[in-house]
N, C-alpha and C. Protein backbone atom coordinates (compact mmCIF):
# COMPACT_ATOMS: atom_id res chain seq x y z
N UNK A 1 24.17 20.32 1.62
CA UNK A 1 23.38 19.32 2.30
C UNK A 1 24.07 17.97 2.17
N UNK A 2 24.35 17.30 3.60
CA UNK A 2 25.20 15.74 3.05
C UNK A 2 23.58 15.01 2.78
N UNK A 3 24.54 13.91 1.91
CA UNK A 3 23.11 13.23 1.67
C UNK A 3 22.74 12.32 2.90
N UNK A 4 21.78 11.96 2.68
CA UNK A 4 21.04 10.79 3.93
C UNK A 4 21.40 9.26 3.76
N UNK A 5 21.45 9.15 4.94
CA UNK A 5 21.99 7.34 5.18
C UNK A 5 20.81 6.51 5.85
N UNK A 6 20.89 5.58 5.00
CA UNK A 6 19.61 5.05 5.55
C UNK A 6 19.38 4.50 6.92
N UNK A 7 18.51 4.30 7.44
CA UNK A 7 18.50 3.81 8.74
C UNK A 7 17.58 2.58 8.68
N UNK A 8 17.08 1.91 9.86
CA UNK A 8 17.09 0.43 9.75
C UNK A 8 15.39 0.48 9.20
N UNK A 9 14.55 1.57 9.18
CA UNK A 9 13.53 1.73 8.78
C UNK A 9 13.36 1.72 7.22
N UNK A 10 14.65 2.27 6.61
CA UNK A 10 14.41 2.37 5.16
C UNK A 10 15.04 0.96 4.69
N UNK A 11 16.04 0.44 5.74
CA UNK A 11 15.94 -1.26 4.99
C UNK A 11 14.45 -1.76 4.66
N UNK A 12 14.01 -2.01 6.31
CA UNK A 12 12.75 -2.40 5.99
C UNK A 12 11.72 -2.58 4.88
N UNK A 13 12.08 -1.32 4.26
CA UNK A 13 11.39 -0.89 3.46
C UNK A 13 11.68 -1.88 1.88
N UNK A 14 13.26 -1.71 2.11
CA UNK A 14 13.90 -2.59 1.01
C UNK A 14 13.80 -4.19 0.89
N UNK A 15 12.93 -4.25 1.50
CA UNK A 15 12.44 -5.95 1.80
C UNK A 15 11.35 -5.95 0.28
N UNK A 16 10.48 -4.91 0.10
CA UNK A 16 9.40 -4.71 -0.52
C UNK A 16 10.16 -5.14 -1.92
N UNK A 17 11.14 -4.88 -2.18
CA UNK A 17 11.71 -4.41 -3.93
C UNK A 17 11.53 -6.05 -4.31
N UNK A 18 11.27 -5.51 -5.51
CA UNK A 18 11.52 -7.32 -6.85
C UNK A 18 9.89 -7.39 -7.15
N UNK A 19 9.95 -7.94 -8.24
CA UNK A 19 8.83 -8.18 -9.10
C UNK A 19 7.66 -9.25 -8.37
N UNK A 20 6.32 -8.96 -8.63
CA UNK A 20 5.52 -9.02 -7.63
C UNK A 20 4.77 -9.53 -8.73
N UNK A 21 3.33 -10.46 -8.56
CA UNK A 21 2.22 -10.63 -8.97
C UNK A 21 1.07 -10.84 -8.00
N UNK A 22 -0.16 -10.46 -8.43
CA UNK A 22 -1.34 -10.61 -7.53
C UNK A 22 -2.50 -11.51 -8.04
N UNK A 23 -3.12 -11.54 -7.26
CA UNK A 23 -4.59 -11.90 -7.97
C UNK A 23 -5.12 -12.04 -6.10
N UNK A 24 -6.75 -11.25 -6.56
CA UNK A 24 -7.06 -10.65 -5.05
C UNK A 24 -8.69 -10.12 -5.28
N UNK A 25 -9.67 -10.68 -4.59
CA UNK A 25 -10.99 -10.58 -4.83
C UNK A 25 -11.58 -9.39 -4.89
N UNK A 26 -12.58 -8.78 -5.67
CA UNK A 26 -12.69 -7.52 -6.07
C UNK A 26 -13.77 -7.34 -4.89
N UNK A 27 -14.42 -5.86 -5.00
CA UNK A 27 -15.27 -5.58 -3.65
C UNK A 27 -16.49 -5.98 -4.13
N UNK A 28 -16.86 -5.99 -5.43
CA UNK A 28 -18.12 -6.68 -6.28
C UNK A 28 -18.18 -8.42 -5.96
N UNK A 29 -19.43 -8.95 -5.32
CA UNK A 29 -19.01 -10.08 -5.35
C UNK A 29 -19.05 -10.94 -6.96
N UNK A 30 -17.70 -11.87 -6.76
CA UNK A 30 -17.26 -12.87 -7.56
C UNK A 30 -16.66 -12.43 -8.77
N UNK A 31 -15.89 -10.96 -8.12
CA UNK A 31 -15.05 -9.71 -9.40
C UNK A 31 -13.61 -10.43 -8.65
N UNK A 32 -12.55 -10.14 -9.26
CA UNK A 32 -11.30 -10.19 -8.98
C UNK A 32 -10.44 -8.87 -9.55
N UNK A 33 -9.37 -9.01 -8.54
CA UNK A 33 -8.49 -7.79 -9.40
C UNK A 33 -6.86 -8.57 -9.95
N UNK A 34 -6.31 -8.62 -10.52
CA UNK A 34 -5.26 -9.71 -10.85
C UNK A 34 -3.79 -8.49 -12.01
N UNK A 35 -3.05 -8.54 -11.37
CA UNK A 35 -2.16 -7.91 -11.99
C UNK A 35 -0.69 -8.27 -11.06
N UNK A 36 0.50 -7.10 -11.94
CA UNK A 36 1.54 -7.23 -11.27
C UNK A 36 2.25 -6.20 -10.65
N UNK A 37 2.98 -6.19 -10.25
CA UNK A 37 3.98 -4.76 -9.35
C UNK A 37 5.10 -5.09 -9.50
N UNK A 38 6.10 -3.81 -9.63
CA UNK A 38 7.25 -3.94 -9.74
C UNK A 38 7.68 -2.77 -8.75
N UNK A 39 8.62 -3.38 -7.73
CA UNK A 39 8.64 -2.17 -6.62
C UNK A 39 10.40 -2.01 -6.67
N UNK A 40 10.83 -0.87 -6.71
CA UNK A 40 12.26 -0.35 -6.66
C UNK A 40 12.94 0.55 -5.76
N UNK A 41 13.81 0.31 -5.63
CA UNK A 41 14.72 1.46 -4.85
C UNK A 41 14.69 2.78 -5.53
N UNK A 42 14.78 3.73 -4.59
CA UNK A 42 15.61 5.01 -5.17
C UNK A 42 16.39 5.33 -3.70
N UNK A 43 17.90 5.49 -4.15
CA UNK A 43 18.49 5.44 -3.08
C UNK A 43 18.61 4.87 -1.60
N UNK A 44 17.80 3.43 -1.57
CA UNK A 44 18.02 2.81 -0.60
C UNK A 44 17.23 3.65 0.16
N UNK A 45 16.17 4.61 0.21
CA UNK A 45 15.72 5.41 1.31
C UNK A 45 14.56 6.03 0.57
N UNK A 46 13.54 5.61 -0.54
CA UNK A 46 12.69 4.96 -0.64
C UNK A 46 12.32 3.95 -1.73
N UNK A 47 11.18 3.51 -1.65
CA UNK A 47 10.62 2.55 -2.62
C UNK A 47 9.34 3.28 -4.03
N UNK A 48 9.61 3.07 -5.05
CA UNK A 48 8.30 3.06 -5.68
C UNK A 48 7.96 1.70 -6.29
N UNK A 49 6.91 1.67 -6.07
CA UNK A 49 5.64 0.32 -6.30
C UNK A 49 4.83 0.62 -7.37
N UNK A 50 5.29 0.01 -9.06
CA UNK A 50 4.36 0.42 -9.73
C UNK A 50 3.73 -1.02 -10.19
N UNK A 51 2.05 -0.44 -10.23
CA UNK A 51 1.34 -1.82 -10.66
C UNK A 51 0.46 -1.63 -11.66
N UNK A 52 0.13 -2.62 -12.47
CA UNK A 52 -0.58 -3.15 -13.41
C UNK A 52 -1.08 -4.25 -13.08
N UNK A 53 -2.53 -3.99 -13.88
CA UNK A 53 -3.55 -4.96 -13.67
C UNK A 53 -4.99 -4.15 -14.62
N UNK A 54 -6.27 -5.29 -13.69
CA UNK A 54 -7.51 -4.84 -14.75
C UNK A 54 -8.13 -4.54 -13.70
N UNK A 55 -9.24 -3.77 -14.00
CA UNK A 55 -10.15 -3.57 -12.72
C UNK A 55 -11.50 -4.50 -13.17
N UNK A 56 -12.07 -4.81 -12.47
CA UNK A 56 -13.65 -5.95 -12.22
C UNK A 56 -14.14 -5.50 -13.75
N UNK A 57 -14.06 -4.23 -14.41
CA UNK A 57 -14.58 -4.57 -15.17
C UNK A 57 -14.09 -4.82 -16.79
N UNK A 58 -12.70 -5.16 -16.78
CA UNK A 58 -12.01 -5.33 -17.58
C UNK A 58 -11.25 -4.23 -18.04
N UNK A 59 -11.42 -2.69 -17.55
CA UNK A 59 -10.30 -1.57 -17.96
C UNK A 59 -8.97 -2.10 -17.12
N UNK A 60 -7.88 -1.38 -17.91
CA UNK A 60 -6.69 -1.28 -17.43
C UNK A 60 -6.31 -0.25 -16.05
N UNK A 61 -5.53 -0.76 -15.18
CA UNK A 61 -5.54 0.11 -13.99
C UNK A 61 -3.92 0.15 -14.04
N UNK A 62 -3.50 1.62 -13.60
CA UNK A 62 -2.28 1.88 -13.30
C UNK A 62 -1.76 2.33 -12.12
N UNK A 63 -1.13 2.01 -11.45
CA UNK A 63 -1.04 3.01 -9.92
C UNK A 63 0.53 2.97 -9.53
N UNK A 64 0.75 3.90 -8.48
CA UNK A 64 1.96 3.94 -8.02
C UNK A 64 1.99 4.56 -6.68
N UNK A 65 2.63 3.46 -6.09
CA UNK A 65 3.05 3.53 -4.74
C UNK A 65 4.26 4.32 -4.09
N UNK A 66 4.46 4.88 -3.50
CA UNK A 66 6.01 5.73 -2.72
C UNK A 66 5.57 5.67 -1.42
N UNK A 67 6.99 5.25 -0.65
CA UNK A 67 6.98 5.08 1.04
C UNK A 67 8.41 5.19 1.29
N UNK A 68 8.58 6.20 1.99
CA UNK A 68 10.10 6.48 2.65
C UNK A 68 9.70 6.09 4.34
N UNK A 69 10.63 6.77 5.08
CA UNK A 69 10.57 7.23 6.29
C UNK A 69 11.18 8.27 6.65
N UNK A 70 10.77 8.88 7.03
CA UNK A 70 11.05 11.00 7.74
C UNK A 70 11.36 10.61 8.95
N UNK A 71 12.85 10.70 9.52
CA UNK A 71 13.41 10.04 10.57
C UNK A 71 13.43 11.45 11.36
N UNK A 72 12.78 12.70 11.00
CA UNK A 72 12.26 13.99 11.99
C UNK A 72 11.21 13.85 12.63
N UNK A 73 10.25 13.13 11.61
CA UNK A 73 8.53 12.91 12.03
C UNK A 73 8.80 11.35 12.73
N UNK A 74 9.56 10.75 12.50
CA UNK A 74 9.59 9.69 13.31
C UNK A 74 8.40 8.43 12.72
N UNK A 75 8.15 9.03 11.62
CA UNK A 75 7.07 8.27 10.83
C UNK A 75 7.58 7.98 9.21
N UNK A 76 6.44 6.54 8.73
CA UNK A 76 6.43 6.19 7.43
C UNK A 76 5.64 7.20 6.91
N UNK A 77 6.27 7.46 5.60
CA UNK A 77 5.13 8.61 4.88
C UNK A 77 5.19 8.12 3.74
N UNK A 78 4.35 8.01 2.73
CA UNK A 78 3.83 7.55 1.36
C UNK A 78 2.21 7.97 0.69
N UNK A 79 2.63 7.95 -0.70
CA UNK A 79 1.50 8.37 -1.46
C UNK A 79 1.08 7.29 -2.20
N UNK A 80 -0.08 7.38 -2.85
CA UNK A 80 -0.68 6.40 -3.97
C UNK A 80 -1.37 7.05 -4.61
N UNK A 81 -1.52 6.91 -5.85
CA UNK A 81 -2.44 7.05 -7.00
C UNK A 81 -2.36 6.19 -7.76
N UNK A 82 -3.75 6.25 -8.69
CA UNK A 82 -4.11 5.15 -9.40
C UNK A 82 -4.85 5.96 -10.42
N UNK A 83 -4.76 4.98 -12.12
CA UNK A 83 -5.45 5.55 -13.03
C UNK A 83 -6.95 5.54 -12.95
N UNK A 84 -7.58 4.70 -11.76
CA UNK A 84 -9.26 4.75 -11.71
C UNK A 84 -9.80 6.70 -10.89
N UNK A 85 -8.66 7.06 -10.63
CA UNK A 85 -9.61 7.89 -9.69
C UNK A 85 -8.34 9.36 -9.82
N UNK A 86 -8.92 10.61 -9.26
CA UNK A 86 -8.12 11.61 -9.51
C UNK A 86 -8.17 11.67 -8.14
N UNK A 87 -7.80 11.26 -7.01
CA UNK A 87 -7.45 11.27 -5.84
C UNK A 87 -5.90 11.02 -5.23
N UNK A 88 -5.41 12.21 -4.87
CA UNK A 88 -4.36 11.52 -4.36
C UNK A 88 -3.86 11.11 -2.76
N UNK A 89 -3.56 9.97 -2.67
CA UNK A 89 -3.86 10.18 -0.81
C UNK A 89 -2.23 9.69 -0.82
N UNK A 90 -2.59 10.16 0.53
CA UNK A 90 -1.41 10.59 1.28
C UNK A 90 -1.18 10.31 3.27
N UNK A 91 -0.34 9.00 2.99
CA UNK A 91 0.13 8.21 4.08
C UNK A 91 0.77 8.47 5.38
N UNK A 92 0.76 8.44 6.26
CA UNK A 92 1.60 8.56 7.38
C UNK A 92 1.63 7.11 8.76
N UNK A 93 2.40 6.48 9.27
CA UNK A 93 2.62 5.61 9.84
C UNK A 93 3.83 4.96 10.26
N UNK A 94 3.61 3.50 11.15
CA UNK A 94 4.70 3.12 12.14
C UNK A 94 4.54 1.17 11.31
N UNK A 95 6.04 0.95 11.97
CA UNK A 95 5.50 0.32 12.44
C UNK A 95 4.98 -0.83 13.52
N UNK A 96 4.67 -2.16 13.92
CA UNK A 96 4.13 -2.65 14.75
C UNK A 96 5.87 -2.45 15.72
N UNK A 97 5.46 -3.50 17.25
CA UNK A 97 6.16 -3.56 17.61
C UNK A 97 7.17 -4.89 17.45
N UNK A 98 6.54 -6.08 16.93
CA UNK A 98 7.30 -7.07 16.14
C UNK A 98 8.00 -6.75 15.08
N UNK A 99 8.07 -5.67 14.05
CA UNK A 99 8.78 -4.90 13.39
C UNK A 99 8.65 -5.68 12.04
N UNK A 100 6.70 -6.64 11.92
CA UNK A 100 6.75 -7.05 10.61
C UNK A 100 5.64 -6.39 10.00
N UNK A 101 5.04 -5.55 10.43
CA UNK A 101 3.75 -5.18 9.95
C UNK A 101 3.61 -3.41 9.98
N UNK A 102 3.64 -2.66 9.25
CA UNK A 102 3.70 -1.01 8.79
C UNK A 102 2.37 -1.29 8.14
N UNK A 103 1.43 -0.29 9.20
CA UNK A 103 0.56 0.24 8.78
C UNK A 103 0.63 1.87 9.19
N UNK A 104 -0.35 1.94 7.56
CA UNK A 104 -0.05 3.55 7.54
C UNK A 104 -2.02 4.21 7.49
N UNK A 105 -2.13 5.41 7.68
CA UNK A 105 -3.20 5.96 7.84
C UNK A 105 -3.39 7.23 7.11
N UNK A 106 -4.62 7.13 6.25
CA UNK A 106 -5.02 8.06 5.30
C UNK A 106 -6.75 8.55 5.67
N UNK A 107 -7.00 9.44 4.13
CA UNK A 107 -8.27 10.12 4.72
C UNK A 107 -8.04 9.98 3.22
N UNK A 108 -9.39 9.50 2.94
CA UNK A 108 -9.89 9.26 1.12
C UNK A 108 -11.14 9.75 0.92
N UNK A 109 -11.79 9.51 -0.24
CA UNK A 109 -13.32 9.31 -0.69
C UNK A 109 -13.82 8.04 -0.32
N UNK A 110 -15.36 8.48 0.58
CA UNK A 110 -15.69 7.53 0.96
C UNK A 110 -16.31 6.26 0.09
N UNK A 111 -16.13 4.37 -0.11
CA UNK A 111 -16.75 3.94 -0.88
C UNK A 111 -18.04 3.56 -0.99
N UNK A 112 -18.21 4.47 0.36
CA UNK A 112 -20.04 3.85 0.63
C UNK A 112 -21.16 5.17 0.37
N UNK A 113 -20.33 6.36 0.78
CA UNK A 113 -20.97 7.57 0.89
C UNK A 113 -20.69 8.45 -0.11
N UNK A 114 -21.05 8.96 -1.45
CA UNK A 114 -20.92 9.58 -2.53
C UNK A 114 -20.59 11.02 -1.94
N UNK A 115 -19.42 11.41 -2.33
CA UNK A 115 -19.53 13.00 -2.02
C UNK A 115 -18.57 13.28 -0.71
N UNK A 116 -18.38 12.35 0.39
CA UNK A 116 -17.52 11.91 1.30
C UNK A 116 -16.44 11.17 1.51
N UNK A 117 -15.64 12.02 2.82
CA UNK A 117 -14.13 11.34 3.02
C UNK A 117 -14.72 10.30 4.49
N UNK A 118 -13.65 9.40 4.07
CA UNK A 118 -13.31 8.39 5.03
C UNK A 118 -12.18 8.17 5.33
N UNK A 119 -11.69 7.57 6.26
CA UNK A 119 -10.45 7.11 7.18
C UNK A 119 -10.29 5.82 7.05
N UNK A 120 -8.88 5.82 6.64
CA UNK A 120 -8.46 4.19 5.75
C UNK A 120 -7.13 4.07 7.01
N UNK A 121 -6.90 2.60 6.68
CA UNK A 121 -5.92 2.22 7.70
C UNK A 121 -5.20 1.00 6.47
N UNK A 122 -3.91 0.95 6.04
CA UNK A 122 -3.68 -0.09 5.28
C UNK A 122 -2.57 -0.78 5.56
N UNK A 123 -2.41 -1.80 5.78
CA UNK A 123 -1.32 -2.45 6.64
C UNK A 123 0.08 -3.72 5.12
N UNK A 124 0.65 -3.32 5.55
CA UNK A 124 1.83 -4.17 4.71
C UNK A 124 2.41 -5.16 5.98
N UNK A 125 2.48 -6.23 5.67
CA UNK A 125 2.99 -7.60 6.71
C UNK A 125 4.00 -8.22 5.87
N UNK A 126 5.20 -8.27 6.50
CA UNK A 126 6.12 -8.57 5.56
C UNK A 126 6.12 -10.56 6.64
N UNK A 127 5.60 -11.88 5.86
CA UNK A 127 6.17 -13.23 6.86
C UNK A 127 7.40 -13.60 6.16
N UNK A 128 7.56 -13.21 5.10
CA UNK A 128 8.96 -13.67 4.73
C UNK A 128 9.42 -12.95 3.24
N UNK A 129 11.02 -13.76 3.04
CA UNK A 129 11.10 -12.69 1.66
C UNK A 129 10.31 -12.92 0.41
N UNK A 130 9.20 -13.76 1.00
CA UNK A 130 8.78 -14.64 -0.52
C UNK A 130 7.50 -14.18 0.09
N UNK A 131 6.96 -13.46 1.03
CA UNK A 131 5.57 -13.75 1.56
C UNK A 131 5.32 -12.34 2.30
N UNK A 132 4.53 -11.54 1.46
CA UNK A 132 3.16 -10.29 2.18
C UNK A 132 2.10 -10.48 1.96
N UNK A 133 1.79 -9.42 3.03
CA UNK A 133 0.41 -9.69 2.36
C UNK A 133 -0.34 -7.97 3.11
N UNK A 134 -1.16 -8.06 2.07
CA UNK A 134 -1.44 -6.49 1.97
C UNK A 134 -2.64 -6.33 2.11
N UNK A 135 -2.97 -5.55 3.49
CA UNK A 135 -4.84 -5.21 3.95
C UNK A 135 -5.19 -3.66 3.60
N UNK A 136 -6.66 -3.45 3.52
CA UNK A 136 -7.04 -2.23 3.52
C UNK A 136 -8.37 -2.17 4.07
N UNK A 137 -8.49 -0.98 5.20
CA UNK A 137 -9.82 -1.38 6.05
C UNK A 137 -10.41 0.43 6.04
N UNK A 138 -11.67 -0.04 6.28
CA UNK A 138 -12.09 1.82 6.36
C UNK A 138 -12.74 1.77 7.82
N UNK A 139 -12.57 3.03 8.73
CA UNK A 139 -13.41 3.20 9.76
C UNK A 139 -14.78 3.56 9.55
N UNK A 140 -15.49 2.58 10.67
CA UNK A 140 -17.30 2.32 9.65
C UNK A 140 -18.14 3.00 10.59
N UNK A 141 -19.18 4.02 10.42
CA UNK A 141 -20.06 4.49 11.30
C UNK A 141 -20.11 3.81 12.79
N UNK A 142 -20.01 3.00 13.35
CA UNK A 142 -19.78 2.16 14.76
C UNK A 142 -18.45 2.37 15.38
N UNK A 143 -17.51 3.05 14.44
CA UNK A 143 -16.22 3.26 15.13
C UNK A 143 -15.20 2.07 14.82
N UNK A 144 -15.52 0.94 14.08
CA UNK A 144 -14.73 0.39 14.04
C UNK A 144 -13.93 -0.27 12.65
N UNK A 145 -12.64 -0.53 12.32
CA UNK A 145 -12.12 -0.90 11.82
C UNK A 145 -12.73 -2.20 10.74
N UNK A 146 -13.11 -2.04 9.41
CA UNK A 146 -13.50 -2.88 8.58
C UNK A 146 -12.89 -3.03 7.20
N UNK A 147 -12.09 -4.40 7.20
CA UNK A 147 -11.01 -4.88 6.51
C UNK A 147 -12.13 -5.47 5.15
N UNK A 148 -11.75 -4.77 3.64
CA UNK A 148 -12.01 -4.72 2.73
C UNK A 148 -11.38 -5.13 1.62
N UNK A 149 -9.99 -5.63 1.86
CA UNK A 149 -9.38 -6.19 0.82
C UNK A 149 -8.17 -6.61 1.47
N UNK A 150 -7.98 -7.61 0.92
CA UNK A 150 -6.52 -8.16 1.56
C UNK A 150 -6.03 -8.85 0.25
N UNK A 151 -4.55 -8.54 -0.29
CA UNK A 151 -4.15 -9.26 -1.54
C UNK A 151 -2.32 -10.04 -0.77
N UNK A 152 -2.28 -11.04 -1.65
CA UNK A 152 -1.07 -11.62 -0.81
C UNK A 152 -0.33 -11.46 -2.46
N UNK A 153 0.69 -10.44 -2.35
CA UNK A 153 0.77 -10.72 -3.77
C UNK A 153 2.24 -11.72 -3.70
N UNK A 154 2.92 -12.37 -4.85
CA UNK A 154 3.70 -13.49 -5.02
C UNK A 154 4.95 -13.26 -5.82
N UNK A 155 6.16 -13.41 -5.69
CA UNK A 155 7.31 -13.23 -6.20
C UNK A 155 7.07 -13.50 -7.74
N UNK A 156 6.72 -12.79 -9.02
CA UNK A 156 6.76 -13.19 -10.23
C UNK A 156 7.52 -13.96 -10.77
N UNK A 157 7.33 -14.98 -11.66
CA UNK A 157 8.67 -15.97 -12.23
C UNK A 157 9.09 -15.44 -13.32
C-alpha cells in the first residue's frame, strides 16, 4: 500500500493544530465550561484534539477529537468522546463553499428527551490563524436547526 498524500482538505485541517484555550457558557444558565485543547497532527492527514477542562459542576472532563478526510467518500469524517458520557459519535461532512467553515453531522442522545437520539450539526469556522470559533446545534421538533453552544476558543500563551 503507498502511503497517502495529503490533499488540500487535510491542510485545512492542519490550520486546527497548536495549543488552544476556552472559556464558553454552559447550557445551565450562568454555568460555564472553561478549559484547554491541544490539537496535533498525525501524518499531516489527520488531527487529534485533546481537551481538558471542568464541567458546570466542577468534575473534570476529558475528550478527544479526530477528523481526517476520506478523499473516496468525498467527505470529512471524525469522532468524539468525552469522559462525561459513554457515547461515541461519529461525524461525517463538507465543507462550506467559502472553504472557511466544515460542518459535520451526527446522530447522539437526545439533551431534551431521556432515552432518545437526536441529530446534531457542529460547525468549525476557521476567521483566521488566531481565530475559530466552534458551534453545536440540534434539530428541534419544528424541523429546525437550534444552535446551543458556540465556544471561540484562543491561542494559549
Amino acid at each position: 500500500m503507498k502511503s497517502a498524500k495529503p490533499q488540500k482538505e487535510h491542510e485545512w485541517l492542519q490550520r486546527l493544530v497548536g495549543e488552544w484555550s476556552y472559556e464558553a457558557p454552559g447550557m445551565e444558565p450562568g454555568s460555564k465550561h472553561v478549559g484547554t485543547e491541544t490539537v496535533r497532527s498525525v501524518g499531516g492527514l489527520w488531527v487529534i484534539a485533546e481537551g481538558h477542562g471542568h464541567m458546570p459542576d466542577g468534575s473534570p472532563s476529558v475528550t478527544m477529537l479526530t477528523l481526517g478526510y476520506d478523499p473516496q467518500k468525498k467527505r470529512f469524517v471524525g469522532t468524539w468522546l468525552g469522559s462525561m458520557m459513554t457515547y461515541l459519535w461519529v461525524y461525517e461532512g463538507s465543507l462550506d463553499s467559502s472553504g472557511s467553515v466544515l460542518t459535520m453531522e451526527t446522530e447522539g442522545p437526545s439533551c431534551t428527551k431521556e432515552g432518545e437520539m437526536a441529530r446534531y450539526k457542529e460547525a468549525i469556522e476557521i476567521k483566521s490563524d488566531q481565530e475559530r470559533v466552534f458551534t453545536s446545534s440540534c434539530l428541534g421538533d419544528d424541523g429546525q436547526w437550534h444552535q446551543f453552544m458556540s465556544v471561540i476558543p484562543t491561542p494559549a500563551d
